[in-house]
Protein backbone atom coordinates (compact mmCIF):
# COMPACT_ATOMS: atom_id res chain seq x y z
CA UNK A 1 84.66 47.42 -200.84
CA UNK A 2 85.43 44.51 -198.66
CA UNK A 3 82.95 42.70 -200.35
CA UNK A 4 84.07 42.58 -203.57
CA UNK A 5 86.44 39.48 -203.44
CA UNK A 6 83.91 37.59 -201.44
CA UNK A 7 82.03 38.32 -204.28
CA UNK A 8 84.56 37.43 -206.93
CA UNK A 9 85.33 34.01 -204.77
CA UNK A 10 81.39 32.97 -205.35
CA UNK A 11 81.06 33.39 -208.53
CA UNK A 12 83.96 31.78 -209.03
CA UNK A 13 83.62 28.28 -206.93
CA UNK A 14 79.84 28.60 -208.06
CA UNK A 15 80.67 28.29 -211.76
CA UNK A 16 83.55 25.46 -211.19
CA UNK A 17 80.92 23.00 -208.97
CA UNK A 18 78.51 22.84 -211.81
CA UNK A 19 76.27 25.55 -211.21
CA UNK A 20 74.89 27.36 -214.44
CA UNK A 21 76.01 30.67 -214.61
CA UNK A 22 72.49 31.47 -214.52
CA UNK A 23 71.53 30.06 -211.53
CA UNK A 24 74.68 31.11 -209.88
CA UNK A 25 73.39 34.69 -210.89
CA UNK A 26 69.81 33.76 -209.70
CA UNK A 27 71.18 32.11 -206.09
CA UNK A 28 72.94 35.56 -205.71
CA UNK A 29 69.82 37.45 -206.62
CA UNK A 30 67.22 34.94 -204.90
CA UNK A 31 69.39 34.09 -201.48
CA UNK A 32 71.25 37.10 -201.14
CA UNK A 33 73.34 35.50 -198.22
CA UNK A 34 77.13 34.87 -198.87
CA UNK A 35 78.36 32.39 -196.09
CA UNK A 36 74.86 30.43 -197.05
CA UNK A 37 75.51 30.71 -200.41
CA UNK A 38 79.12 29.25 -200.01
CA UNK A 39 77.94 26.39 -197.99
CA UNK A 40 75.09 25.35 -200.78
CA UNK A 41 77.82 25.36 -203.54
CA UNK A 42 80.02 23.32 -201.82
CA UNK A 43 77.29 20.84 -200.87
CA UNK A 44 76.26 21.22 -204.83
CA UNK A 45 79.40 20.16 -205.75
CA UNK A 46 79.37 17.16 -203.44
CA UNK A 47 76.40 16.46 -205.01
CA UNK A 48 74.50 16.25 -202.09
CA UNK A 49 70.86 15.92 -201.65
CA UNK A 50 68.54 19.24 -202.17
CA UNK A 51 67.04 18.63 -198.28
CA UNK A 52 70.34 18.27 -196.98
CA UNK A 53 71.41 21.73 -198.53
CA UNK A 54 68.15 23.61 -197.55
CA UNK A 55 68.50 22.61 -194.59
CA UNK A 56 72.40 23.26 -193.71
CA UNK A 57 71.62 26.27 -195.40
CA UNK A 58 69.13 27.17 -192.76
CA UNK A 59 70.55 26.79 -189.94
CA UNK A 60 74.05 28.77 -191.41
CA UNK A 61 71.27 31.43 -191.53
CA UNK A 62 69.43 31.31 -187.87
CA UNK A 63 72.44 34.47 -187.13
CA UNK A 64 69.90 36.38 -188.83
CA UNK A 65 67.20 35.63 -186.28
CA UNK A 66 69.78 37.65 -183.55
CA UNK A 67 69.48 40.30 -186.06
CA UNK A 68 66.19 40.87 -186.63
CA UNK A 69 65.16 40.56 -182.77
CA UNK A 70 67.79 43.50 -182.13
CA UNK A 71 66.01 45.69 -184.64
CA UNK A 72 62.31 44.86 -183.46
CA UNK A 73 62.71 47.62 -181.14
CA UNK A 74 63.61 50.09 -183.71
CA UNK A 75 61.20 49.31 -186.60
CA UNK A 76 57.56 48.25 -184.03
CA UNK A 77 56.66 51.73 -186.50
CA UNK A 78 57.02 50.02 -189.91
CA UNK A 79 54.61 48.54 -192.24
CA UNK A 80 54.53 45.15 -192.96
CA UNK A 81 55.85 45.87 -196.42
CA UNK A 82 59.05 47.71 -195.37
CA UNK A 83 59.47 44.92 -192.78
CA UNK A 84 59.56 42.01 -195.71
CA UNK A 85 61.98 44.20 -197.97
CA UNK A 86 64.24 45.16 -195.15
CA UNK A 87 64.02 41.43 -194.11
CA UNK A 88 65.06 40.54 -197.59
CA UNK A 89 67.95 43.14 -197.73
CA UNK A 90 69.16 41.71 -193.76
CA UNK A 91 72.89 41.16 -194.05
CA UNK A 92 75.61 41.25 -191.79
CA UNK A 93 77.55 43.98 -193.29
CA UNK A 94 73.85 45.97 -193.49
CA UNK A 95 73.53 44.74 -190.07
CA UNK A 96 76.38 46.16 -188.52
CA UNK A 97 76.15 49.57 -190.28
CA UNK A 98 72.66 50.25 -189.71
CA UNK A 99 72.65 49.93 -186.11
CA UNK A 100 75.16 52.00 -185.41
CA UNK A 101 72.61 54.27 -187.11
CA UNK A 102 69.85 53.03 -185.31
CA UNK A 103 72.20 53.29 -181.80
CA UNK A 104 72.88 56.96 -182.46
CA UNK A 105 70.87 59.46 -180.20
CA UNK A 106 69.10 61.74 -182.52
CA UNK A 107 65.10 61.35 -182.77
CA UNK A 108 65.18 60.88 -186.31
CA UNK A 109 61.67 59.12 -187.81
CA UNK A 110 63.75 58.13 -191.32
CA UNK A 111 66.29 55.74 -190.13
CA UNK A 112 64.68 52.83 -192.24
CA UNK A 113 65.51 54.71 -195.34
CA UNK A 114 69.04 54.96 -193.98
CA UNK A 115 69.05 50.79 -193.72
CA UNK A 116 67.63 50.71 -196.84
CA UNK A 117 70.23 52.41 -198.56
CA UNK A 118 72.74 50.39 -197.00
CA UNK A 119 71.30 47.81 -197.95
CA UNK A 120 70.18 48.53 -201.70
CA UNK A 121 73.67 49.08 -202.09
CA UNK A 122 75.68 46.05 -200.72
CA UNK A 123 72.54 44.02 -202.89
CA UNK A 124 73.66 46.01 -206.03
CA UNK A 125 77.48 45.36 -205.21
CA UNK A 126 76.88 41.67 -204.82
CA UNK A 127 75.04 41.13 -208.15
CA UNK A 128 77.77 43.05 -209.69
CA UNK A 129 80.83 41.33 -208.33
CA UNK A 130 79.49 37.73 -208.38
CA UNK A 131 78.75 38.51 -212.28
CA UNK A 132 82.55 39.19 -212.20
CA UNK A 133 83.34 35.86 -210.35
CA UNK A 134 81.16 33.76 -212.99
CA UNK A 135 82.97 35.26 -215.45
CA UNK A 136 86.35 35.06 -213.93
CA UNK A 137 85.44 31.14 -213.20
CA UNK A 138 84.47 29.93 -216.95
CA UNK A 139 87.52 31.78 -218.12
CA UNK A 140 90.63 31.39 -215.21
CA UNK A 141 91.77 28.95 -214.05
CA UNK A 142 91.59 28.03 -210.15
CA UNK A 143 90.13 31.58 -208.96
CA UNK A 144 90.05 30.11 -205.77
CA UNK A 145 93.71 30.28 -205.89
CA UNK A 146 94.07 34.10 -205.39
CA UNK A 147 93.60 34.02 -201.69
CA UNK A 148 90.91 36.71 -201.94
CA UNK A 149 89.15 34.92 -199.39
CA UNK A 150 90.92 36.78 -196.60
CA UNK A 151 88.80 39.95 -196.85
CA UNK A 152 85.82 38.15 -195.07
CA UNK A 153 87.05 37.76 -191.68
CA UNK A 154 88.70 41.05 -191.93
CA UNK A 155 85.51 42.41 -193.19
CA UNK A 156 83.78 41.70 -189.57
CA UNK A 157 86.52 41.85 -187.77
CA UNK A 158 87.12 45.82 -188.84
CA UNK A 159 83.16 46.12 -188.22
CA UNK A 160 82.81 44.46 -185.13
CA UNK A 161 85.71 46.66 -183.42
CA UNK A 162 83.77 49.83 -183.22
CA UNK A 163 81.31 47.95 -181.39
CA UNK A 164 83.04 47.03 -178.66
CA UNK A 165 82.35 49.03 -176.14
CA UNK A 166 80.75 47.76 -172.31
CA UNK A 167 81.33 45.19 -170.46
CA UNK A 168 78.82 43.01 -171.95
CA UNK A 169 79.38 43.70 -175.50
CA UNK A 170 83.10 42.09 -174.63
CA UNK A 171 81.93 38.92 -172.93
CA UNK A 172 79.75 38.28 -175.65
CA UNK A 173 82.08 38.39 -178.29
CA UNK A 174 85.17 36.43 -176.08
CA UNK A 175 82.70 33.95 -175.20
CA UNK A 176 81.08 33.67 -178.56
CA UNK A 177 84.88 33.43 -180.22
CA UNK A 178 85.74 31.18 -178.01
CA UNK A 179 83.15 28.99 -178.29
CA UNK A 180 82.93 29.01 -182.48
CA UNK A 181 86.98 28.00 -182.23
CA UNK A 182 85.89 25.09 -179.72
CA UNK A 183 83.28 23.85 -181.78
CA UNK A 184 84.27 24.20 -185.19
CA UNK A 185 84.53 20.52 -185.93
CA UNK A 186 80.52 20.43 -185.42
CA UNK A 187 78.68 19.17 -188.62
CA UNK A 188 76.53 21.83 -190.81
CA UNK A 189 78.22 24.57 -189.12
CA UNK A 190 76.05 23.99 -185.87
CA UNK A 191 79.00 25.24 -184.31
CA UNK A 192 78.52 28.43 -185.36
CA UNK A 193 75.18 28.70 -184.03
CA UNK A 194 75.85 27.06 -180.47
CA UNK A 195 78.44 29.97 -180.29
CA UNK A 196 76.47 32.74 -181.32
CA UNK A 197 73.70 31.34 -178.42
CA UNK A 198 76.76 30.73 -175.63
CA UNK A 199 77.83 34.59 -176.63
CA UNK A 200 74.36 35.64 -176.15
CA UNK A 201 74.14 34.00 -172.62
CA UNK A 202 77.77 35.63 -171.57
CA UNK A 203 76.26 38.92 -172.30
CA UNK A 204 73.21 38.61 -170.59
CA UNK A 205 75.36 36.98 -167.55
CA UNK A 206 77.71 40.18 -167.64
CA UNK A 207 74.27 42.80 -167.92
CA UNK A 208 72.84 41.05 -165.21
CA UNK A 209 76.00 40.81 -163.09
CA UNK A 210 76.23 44.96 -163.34
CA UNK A 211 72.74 45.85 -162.42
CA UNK A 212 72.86 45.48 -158.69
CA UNK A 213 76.22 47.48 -158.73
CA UNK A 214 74.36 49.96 -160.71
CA UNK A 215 71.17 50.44 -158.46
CA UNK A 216 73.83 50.37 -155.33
CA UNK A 217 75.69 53.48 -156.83
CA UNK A 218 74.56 56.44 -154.46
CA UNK A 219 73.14 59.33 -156.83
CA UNK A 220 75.26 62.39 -157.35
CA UNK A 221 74.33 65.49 -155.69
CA UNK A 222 72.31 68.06 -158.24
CA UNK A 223 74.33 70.89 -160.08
CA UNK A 224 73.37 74.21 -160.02
């Protein structure tokens, strides 16, 4: 649901920086990567050069990198096939969903097909809603005007709650915050990815920082 007036918003700026409805449709079919997707219309619309927008576009993207590497653990089993769709389908939202799923402690062999579905669906809702936003751009004036853009931070921010739980998992996302406020002002969004690698190091710091305490811990006594 959240996703819908990120959706909307696309669609929207897309059609009013002089992107074709049909390639605005094809970038949301093709890309499948909102906050990328963003950046390249704006840099469209600044008429900016197609290397400069691949490439800002690719490094707004290196988050997914984190991503995959956390699942590699979790999908070693799958064919190369379901590893290219799934890698397709890799979103944050699908992201955070799916490994909760992948976190939970049942043995389950079919927790791809629960990704999947996740996934399939979020691609299905973004088609939809963006087709709304084109729409809603050619024929309304200033869409961007609505404030719909609010939903996206609250989006992560309601996902990223249930997730915090250890020590770690905290100093990684302070330090990460932290740093992606500090560095905002850092051209092509580099700041974002400097912060997503200091966040990274803070929770390998605070993991590493709890295993002596942990081996020191005296065992407790068996139960009968």
């Amino acid at each position: 649901m959240a996703s819908i007036p990120f959706g909307i918003i696309f669609g929207a700026v897309a059609a009013t920086v002089g992107l074709t409805p049909g390639a605005a449709a094809a970038m949301s079919a093709f890309v499948f990567a909102g906050s990328a997707q963003f950046v390249a219309a704006g840099l469209v619309g600044a008429q900016a050069g197609a290397g400069i927008i691949i490439l800002t576009t690719w490094i707004v993207n290196l988050r997914h990198s984190l991503y995959a590497a956390t699942l590699v653990p979790h999908m070693r089993h799958l064919s190369q096939r379901w590893l290219a769709l799934l890698g397709f389908l890799l979103t944050d939202e699908a992201f955070m969903v799916a490994i909760r799923r992948y976190s939970a402690p049942d043995p389950s062999p079919f927790k791809h097909w629960y990704y999947l579905g996740v996934a399939a669906t979020m691609y299905v809702n973004w088609q939809v809603w963006t087709a709304v936003g084109i729409w809603a751009g050619q024929t309304i004036p200033n869409p961007r005007g609505w404030g719909l853009d609010f939903a996206f931070p609250l989006t992560f921010l309601g996902m990223l709650v249930p997730l915090l739980r250890g020590r770690a998992v905290i100093a990684c996302v302070l330090a990460a915050g932290s740093a992606a406020i500090a560095l905002r002002g850092l051209p092509h969004h580099l700041g974002l990815i400097a912060a997503a690698l200091v966040g990274v190091l803070a929770g390998v710091a605070a993991e590493r920082s709890q295993a002596p305490q942990r081996r020191t811990q005296p065992e407790s006594p068996p139960t009968r």
